[in-house]
C-alpha atoms as a PDB file:
ATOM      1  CA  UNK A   1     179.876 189.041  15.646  1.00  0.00           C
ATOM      2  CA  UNK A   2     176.961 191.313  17.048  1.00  0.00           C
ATOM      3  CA  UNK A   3     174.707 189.994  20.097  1.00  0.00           C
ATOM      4  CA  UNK A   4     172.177 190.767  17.440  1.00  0.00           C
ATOM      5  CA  UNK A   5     173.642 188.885  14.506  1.00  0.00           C
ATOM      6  CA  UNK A   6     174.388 185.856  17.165  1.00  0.00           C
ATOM      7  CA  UNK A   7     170.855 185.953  18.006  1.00  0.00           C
ATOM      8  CA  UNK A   8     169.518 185.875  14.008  1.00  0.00           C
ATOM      9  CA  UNK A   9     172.262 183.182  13.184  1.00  0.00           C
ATOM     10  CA  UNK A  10     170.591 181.042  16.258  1.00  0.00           C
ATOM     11  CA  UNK A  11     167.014 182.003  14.788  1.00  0.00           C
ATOM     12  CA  UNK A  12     168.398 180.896  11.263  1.00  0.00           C
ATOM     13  CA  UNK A  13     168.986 177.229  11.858  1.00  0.00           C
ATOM     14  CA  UNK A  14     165.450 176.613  13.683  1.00  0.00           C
ATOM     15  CA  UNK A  15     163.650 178.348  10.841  1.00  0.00           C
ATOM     16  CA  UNK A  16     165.531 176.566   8.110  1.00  0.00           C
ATOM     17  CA  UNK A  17     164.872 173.136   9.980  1.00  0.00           C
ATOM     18  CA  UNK A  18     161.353 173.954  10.604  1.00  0.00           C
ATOM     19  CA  UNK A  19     159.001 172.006   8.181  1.00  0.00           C
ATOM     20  CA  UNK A  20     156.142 174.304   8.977  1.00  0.00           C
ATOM     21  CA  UNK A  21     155.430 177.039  11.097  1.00  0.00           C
ATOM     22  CA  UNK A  22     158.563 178.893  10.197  1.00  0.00           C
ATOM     23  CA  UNK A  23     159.736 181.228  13.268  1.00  0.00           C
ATOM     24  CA  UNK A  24     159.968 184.519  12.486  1.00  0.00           C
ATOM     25  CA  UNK A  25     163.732 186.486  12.372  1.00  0.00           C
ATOM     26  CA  UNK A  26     162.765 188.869  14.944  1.00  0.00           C
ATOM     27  CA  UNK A  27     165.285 189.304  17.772  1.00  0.00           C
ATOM     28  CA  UNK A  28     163.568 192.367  19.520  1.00  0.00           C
ATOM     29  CA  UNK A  29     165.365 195.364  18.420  1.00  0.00           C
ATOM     30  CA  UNK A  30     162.457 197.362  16.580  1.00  0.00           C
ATOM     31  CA  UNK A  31     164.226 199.973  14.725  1.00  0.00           C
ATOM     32  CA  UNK A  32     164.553 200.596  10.954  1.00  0.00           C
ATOM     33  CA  UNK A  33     167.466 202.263   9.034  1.00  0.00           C
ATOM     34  CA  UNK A  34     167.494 205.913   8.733  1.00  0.00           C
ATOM     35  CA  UNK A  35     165.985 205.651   5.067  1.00  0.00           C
ATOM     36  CA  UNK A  36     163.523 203.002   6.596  1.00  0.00           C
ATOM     37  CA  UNK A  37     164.395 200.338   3.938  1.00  0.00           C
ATOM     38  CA  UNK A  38     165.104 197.735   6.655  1.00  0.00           C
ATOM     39  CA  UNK A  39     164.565 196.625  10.641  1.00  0.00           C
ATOM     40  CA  UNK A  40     168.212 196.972  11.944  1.00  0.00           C
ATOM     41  CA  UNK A  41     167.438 194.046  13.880  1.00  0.00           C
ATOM     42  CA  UNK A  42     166.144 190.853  11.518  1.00  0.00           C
ATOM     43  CA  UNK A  43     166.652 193.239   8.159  1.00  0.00           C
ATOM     44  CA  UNK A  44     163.415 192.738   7.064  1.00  0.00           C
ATOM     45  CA  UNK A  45     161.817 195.439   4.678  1.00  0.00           C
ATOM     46  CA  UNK A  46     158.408 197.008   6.001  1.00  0.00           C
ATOM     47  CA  UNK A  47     156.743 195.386   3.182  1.00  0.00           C
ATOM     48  CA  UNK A  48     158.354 191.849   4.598  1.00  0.00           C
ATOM     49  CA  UNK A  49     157.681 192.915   8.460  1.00  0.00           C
ATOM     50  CA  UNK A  50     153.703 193.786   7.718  1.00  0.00           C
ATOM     51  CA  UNK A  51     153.476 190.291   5.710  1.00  0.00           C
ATOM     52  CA  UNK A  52     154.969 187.648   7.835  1.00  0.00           C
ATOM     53  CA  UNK A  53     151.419 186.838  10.176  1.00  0.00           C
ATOM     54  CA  UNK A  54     149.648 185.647   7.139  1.00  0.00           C
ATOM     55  CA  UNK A  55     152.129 184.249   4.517  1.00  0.00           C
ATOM     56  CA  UNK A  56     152.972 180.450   3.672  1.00  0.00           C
ATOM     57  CA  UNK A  57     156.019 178.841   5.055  1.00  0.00           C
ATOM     58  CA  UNK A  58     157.311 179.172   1.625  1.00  0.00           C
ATOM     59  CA  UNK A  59     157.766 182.840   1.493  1.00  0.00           C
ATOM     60  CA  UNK A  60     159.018 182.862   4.964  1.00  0.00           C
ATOM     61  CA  UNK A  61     162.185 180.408   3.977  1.00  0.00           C
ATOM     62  CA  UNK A  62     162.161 183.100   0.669  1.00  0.00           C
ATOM     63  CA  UNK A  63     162.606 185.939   3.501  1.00  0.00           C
ATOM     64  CA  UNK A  64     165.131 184.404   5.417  1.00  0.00           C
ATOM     65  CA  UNK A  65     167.310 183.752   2.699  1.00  0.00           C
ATOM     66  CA  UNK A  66     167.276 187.616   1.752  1.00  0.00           C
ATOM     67  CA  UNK A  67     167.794 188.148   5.444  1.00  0.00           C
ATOM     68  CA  UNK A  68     170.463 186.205   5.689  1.00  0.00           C
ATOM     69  CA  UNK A  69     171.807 187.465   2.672  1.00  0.00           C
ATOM     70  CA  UNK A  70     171.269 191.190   3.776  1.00  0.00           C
ATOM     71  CA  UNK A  71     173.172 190.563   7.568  1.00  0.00           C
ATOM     72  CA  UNK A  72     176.048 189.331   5.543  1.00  0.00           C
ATOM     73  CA  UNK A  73     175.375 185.920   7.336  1.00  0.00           C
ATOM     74  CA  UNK A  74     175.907 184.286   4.103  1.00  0.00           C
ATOM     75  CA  UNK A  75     176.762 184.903   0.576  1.00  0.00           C
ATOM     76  CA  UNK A  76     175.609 184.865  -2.746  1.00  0.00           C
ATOM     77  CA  UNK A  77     176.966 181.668  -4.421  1.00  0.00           C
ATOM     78  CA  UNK A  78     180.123 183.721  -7.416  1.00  0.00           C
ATOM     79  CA  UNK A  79     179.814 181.750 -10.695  1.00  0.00           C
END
């Protein structure tokens, strides 16, 4: 596993623990994809990225479970 993926998988425990105040998934490498659809680092979309300051927990845990789902961290449940 990635430094970088190590780092988000650390990040992912405290923000799924956290009853408020969710951390964000930032791990400090700033750079989207070529077609700018995600930060290579916590693969959050722009629209995700500009959001997080001023949204409720709730849509936080909603982000890091598409985060986590987008690193390949974890995987949809197959009926």
């Amino acid at each position: 596993m990635s430094s970088t993926l190590e780092l988000l998988a650390a990040k992912a425990e405290a923000a799924m623990a956290a009853e408020d105040n969710v951390p964000s998934p930032c791990v400090s490498v700033c750079r989207m994809t070529a077609d700018r659809s995600l930060c290579q680092g916590c693969y959050r979309t722009l629209d995700e990225l500009r959001a997080w300051s001023g949204a409720s927990d709730g849509y936080k845990r909603s982000v890091w479970r598409q985060v986590l789902l987008r690193s390949g961290l974890v995987r949809e449940p197959q009926d």
